[in-house]
PDB file of N, CA and C in Angstrom:
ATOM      1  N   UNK A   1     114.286 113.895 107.165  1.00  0.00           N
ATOM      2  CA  UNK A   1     113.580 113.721 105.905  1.00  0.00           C
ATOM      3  C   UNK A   1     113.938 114.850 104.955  1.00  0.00           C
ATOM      4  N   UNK A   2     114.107 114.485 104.171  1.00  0.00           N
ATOM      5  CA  UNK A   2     114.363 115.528 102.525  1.00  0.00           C
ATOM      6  C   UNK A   2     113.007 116.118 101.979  1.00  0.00           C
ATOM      7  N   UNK A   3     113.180 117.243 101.959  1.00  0.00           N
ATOM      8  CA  UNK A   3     111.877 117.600 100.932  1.00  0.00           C
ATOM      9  C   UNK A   3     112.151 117.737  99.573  1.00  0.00           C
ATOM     10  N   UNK A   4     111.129 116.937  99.009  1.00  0.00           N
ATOM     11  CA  UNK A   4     111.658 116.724  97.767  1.00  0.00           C
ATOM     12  C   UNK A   4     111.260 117.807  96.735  1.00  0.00           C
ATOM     13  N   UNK A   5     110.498 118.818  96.949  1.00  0.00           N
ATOM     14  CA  UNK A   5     110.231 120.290  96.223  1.00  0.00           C
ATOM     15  C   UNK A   5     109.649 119.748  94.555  1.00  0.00           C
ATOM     16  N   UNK A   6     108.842 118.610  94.395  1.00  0.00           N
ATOM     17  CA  UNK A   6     108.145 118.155  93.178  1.00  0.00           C
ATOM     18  C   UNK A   6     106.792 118.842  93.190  1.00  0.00           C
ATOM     19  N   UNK A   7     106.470 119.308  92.558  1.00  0.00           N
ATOM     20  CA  UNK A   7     105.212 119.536  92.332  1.00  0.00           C
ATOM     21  C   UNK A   7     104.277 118.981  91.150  1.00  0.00           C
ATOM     22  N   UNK A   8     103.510 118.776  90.813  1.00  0.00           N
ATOM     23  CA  UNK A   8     102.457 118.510  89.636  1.00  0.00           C
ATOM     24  C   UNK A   8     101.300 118.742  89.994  1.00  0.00           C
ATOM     25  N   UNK A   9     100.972 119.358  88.342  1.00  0.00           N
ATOM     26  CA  UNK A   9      99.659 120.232  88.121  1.00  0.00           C
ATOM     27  C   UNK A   9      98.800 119.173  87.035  1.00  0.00           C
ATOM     28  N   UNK A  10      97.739 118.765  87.335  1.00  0.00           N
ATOM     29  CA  UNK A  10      97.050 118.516  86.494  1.00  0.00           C
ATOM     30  C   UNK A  10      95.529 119.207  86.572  1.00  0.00           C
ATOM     31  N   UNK A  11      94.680 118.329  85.060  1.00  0.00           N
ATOM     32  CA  UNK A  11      93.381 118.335  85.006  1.00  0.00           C
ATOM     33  C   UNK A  11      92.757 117.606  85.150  1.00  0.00           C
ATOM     34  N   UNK A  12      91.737 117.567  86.130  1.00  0.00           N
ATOM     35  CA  UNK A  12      91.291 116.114  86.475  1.00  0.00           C
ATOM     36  C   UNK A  12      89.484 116.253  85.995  1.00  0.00           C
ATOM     37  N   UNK A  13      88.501 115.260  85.484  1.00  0.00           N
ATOM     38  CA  UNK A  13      87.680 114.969  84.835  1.00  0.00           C
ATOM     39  C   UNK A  13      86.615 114.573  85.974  1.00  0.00           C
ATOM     40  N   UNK A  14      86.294 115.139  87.158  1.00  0.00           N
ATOM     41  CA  UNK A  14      85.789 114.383  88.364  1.00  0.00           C
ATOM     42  C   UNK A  14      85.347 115.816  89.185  1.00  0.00           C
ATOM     43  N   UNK A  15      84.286 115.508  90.548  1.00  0.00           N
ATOM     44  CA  UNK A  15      83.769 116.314  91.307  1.00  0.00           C
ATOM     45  C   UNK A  15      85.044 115.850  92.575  1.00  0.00           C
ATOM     46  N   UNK A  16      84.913 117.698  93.445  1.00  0.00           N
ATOM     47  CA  UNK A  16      85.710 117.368  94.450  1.00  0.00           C
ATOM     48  C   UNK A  16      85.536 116.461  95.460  1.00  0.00           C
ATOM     49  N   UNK A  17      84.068 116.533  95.432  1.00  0.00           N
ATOM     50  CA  UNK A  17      83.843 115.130  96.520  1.00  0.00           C
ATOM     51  C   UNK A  17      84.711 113.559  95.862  1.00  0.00           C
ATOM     52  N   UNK A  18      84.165 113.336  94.477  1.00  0.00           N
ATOM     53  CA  UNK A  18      85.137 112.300  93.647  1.00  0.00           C
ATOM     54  C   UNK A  18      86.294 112.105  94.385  1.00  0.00           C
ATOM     55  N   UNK A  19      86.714 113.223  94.091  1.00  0.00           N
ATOM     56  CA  UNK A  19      88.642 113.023  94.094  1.00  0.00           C
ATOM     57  C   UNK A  19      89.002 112.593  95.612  1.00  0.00           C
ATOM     58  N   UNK A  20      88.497 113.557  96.998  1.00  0.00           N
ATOM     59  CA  UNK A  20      88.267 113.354  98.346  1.00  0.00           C
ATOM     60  C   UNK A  20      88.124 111.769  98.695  1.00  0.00           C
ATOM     61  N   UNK A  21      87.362 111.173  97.632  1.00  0.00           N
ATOM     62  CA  UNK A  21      86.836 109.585  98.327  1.00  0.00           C
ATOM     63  C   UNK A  21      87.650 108.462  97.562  1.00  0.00           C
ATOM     64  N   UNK A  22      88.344 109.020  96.010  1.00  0.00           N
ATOM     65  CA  UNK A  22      89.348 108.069  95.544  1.00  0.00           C
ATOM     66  C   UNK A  22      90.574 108.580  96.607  1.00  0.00           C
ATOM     67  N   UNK A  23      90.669 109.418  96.916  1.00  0.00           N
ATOM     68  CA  UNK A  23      92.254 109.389  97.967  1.00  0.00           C
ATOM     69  C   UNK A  23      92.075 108.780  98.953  1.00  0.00           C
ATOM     70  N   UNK A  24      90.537 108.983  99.992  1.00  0.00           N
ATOM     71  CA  UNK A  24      90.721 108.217 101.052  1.00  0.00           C
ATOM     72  C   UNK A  24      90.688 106.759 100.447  1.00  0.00           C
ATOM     73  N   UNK A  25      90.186 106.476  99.534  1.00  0.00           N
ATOM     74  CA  UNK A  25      90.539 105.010  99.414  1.00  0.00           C
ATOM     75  C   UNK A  25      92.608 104.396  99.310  1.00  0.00           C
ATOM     76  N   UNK A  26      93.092 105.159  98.548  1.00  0.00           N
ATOM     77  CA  UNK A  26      93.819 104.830  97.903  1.00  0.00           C
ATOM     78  C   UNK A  26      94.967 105.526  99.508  1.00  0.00           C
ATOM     79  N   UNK A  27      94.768 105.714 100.294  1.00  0.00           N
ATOM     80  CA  UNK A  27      95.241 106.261 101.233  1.00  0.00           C
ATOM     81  C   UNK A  27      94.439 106.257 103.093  1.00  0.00           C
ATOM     82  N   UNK A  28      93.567 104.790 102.922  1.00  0.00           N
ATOM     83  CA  UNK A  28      92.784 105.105 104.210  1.00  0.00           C
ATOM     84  C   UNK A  28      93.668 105.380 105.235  1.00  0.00           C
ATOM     85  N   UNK A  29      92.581 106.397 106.334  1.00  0.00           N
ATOM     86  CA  UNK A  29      93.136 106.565 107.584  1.00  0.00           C
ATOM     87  C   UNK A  29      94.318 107.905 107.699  1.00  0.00           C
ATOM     88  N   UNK A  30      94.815 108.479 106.243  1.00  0.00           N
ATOM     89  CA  UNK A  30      95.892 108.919 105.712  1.00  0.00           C
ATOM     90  C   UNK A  30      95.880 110.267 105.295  1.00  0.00           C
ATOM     91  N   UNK A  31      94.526 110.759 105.333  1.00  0.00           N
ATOM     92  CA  UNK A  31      94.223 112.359 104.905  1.00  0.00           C
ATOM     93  C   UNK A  31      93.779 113.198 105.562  1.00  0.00           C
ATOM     94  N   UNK A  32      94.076 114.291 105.861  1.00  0.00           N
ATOM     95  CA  UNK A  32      93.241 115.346 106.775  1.00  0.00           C
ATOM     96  C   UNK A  32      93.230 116.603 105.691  1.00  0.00           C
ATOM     97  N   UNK A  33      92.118 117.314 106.294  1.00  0.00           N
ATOM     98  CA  UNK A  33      91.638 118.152 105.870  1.00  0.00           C
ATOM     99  C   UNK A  33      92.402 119.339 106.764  1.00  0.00           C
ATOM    100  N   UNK A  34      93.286 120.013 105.645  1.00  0.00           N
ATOM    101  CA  UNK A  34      94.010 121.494 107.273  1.00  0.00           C
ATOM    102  C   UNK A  34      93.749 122.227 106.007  1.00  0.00           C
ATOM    103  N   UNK A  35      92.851 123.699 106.305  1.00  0.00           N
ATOM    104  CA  UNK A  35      92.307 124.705 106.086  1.00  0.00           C
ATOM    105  C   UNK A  35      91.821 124.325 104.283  1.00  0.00           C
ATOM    106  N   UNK A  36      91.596 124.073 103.832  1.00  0.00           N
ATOM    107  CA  UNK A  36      91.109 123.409 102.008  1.00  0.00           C
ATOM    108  C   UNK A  36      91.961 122.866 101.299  1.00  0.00           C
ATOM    109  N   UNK A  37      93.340 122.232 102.007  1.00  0.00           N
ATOM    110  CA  UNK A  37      94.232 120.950 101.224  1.00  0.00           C
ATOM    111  C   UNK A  37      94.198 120.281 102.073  1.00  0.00           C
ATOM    112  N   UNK A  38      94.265 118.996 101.509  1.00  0.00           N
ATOM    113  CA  UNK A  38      94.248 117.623 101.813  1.00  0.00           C
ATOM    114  C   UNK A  38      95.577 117.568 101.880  1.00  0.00           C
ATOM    115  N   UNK A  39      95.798 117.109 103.288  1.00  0.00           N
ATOM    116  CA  UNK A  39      97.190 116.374 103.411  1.00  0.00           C
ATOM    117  C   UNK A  39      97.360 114.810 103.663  1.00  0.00           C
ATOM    118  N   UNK A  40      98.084 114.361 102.563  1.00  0.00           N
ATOM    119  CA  UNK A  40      98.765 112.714 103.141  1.00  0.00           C
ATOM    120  C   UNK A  40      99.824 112.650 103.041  1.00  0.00           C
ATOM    121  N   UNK A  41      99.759 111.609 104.839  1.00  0.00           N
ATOM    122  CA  UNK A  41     100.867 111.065 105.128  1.00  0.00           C
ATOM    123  C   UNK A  41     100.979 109.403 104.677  1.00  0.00           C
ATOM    124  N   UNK A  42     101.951 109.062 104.264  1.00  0.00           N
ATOM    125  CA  UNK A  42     102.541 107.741 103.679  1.00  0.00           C
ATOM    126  C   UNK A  42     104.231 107.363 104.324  1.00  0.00           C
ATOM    127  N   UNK A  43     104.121 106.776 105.560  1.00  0.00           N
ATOM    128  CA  UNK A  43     105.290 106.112 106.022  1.00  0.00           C
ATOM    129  C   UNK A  43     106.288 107.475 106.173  1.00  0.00           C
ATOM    130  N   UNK A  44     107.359 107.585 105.455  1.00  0.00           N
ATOM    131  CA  UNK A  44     108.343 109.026 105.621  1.00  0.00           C
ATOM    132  C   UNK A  44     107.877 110.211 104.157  1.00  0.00           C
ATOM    133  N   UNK A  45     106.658 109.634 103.236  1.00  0.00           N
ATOM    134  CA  UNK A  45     106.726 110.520 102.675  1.00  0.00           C
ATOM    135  C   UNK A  45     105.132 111.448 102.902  1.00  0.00           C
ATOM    136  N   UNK A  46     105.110 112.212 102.756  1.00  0.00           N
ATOM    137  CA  UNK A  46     103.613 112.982 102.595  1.00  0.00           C
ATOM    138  C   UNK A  46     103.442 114.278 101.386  1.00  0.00           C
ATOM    139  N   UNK A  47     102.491 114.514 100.859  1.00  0.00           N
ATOM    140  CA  UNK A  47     102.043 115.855 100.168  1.00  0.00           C
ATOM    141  C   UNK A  47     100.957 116.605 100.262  1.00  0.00           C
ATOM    142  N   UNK A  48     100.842 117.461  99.847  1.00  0.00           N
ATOM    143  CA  UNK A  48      99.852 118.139 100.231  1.00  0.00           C
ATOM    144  C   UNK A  48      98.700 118.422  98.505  1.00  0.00           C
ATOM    145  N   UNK A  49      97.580 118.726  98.394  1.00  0.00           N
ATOM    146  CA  UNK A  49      96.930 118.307  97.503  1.00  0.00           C
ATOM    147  C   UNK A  49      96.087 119.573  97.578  1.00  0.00           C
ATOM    148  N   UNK A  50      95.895 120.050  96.940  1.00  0.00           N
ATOM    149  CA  UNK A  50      94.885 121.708  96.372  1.00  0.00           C
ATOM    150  C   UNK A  50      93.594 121.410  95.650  1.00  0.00           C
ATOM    151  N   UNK A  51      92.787 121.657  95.334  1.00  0.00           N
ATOM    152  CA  UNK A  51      91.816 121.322  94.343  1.00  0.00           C
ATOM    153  C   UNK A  51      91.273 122.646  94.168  1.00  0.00           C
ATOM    154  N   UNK A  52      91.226 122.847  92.888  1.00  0.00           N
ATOM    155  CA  UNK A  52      90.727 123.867  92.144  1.00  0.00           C
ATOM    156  C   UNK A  52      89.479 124.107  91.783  1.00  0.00           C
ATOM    157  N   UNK A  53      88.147 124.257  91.255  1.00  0.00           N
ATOM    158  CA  UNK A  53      87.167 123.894  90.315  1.00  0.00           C
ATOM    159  C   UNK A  53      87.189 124.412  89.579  1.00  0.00           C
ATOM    160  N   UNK A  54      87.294 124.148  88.265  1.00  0.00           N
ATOM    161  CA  UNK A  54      87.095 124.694  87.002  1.00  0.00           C
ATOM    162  C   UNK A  54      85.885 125.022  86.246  1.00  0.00           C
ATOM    163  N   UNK A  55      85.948 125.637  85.302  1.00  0.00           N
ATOM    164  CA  UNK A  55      84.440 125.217  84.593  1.00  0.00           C
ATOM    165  C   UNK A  55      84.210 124.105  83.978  1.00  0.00           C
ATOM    166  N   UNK A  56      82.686 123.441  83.804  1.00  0.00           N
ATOM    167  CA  UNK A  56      82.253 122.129  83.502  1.00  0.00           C
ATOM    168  C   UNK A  56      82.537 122.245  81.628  1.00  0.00           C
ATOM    169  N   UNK A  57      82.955 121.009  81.647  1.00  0.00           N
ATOM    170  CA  UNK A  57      83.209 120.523  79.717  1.00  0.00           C
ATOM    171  C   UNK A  57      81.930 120.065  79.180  1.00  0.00           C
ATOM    172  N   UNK A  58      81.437 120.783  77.929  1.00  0.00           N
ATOM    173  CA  UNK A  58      80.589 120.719  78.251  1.00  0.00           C
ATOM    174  C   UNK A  58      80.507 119.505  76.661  1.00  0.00           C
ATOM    175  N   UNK A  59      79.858 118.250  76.748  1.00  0.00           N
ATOM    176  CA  UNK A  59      79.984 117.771  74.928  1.00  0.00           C
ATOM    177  C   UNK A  59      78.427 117.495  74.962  1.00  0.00           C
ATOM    178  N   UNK A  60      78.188 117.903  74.058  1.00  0.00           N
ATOM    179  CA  UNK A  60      76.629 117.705  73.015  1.00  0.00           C
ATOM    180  C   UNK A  60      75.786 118.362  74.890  1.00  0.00           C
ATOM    181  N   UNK A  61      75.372 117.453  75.112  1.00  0.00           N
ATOM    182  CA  UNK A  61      74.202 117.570  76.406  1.00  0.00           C
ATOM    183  C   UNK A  61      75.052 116.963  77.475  1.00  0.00           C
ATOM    184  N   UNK A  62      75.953 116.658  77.218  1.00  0.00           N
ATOM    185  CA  UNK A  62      76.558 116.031  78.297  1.00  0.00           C
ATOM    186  C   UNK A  62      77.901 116.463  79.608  1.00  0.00           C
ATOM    187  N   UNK A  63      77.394 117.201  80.510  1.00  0.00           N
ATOM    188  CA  UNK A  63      78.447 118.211  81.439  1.00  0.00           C
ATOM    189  C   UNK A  63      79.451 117.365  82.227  1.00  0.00           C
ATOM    190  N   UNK A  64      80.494 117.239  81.729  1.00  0.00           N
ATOM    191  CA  UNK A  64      81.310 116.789  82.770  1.00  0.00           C
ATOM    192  C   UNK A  64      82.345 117.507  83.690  1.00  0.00           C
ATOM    193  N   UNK A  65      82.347 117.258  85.225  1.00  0.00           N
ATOM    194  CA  UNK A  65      83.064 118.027  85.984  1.00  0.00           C
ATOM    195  C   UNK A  65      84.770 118.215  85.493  1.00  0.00           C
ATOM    196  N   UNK A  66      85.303 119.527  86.649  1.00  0.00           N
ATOM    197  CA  UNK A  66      86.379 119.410  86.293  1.00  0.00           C
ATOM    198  C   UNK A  66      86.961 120.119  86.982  1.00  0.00           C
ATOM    199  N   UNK A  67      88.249 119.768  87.699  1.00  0.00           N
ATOM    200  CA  UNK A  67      89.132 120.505  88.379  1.00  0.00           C
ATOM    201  C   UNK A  67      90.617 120.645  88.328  1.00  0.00           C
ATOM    202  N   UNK A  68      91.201 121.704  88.837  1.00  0.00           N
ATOM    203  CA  UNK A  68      92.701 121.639  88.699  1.00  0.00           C
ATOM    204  C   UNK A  68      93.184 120.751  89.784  1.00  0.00           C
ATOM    205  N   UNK A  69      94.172 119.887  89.748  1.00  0.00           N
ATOM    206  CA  UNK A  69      94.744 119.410  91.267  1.00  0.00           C
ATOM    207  C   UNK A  69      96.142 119.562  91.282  1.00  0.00           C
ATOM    208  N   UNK A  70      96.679 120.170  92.357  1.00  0.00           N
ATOM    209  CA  UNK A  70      98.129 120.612  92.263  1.00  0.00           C
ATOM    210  C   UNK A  70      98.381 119.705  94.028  1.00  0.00           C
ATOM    211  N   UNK A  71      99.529 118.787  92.942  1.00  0.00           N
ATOM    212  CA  UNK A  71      99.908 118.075  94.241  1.00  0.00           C
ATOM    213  C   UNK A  71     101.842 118.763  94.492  1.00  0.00           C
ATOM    214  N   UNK A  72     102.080 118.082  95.832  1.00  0.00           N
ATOM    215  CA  UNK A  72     103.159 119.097  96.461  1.00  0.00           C
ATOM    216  C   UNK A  72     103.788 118.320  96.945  1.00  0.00           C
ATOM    217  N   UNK A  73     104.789 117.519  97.309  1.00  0.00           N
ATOM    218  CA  UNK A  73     105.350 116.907  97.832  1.00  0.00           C
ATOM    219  C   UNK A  73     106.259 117.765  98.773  1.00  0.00           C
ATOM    220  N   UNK A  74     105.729 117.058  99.886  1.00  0.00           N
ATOM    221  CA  UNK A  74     106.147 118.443 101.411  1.00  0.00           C
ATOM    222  C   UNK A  74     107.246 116.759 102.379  1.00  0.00           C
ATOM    223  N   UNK A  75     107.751 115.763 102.224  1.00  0.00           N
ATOM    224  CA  UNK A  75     108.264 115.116 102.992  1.00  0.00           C
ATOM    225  C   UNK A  75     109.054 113.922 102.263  1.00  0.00           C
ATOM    226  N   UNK A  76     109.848 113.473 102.071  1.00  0.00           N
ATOM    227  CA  UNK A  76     110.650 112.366 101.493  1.00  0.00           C
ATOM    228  C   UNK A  76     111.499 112.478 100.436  1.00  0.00           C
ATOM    229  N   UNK A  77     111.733 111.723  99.586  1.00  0.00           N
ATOM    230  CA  UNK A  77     112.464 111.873  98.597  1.00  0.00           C
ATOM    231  C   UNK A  77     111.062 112.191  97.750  1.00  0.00           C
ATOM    232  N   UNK A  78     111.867 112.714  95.767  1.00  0.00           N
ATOM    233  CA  UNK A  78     111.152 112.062  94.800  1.00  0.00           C
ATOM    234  C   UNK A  78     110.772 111.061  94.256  1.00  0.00           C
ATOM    235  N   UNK A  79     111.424 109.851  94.991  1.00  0.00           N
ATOM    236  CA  UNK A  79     110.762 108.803  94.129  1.00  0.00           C
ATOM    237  C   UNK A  79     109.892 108.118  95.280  1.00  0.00           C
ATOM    238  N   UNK A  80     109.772 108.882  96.496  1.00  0.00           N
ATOM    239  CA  UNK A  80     108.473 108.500  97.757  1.00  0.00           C
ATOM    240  C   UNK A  80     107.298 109.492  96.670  1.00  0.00           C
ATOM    241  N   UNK A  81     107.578 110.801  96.411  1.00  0.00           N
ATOM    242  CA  UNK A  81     106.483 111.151  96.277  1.00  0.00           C
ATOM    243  C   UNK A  81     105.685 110.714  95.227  1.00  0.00           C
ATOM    244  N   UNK A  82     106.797 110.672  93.768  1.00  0.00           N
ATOM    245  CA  UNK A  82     106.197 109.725  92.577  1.00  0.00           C
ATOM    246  C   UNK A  82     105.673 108.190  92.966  1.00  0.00           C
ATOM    247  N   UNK A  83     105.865 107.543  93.889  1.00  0.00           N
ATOM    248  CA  UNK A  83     105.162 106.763  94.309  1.00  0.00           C
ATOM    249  C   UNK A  83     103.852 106.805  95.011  1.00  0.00           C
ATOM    250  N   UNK A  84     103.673 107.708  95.611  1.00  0.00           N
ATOM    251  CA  UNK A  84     102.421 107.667  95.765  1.00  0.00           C
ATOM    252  C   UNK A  84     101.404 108.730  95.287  1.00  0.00           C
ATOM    253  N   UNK A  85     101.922 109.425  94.142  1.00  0.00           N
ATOM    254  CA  UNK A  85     101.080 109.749  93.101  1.00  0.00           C
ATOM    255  C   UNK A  85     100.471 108.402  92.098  1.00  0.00           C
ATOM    256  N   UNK A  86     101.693 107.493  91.811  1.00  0.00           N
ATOM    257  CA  UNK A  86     101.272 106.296  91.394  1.00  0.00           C
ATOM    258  C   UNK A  86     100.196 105.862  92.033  1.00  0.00           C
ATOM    259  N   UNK A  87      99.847 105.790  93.435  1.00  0.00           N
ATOM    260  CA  UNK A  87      98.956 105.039  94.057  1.00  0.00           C
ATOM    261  C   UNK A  87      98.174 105.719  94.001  1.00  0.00           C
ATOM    262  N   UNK A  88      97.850 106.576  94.324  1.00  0.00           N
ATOM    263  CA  UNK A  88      96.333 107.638  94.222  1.00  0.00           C
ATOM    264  C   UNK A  88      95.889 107.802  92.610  1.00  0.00           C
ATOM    265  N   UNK A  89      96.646 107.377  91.151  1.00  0.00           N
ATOM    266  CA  UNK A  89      96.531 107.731  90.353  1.00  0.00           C
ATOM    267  C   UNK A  89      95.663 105.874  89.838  1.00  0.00           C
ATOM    268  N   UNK A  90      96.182 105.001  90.399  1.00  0.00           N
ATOM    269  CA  UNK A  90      95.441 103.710  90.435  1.00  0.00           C
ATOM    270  C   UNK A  90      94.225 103.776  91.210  1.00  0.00           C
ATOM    271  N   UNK A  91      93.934 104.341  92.185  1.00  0.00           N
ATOM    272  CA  UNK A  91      92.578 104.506  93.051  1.00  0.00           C
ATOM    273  C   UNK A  91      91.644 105.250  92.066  1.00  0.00           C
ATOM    274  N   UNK A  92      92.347 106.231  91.418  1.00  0.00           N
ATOM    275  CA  UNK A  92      91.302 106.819  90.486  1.00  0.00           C
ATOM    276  C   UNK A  92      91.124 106.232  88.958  1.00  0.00           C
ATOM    277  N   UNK A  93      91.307 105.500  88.853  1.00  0.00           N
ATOM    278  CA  UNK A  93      90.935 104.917  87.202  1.00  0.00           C
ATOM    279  C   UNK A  93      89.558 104.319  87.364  1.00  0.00           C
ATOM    280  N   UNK A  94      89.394 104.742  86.412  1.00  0.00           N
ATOM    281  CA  UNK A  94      87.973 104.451  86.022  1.00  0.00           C
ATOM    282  C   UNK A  94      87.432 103.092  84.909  1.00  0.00           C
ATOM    283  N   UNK A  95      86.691 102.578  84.965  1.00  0.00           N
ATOM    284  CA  UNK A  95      86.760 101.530  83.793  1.00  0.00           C
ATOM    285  C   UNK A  95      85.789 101.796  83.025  1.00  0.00           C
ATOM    286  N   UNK A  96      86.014 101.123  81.722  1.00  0.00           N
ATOM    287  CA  UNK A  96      86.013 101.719  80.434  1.00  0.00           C
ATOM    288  C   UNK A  96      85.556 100.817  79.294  1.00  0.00           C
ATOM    289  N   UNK A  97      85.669 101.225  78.031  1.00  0.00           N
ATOM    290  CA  UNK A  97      85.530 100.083  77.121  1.00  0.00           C
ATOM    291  C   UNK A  97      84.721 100.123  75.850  1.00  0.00           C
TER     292      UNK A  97
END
């Protein structure tokens, strides 16, 4: 297997428990917890996942969470790992309107 050495940093709008229960969805059976990153495995690819907490945004009265998430791609190619950022990035959408 190739490591594909991708990384991405984002900001995410959600509590860490949030993010923990859109991955196991979007990844059942697929995550472990080794020392405070989340690791998934996906067929030949896997990454590893950080979560940060930030401070809360705060508008009028209204606090919304917020964290950094730095994902890592530790197994496959880049376009295994951009794929299943795709998939964990569909588990987390939210609906709207």
């Amino acid at each position: 297997m190739t490591e594909p050495q991708v990384t991405i940093e984002r900001e995410v709008w959600t509590t860490p428990a949030e993010f923990r229960r859109a991955l196991a969805m979007a990844f059942p059976g697929r995550v472990a917890d080794r020392a405070g990153r989340l690791c998934v495995e996906d067929g030949q690819a896997a990454m590893e996942v950080s979560l940060q907490p930030l401070p809360p945004h705060d508008i009028a009265l209204l606090r919304m969470p917020r964290l950094k998430v730095s994902l890592r791609g530790t197994a496959g190619t880049p376009d295994q790992f951009k794929a299943m950022v795709a998939r964990m990035d569909r588990a987390m959408q939210r609906g709207g309107g």
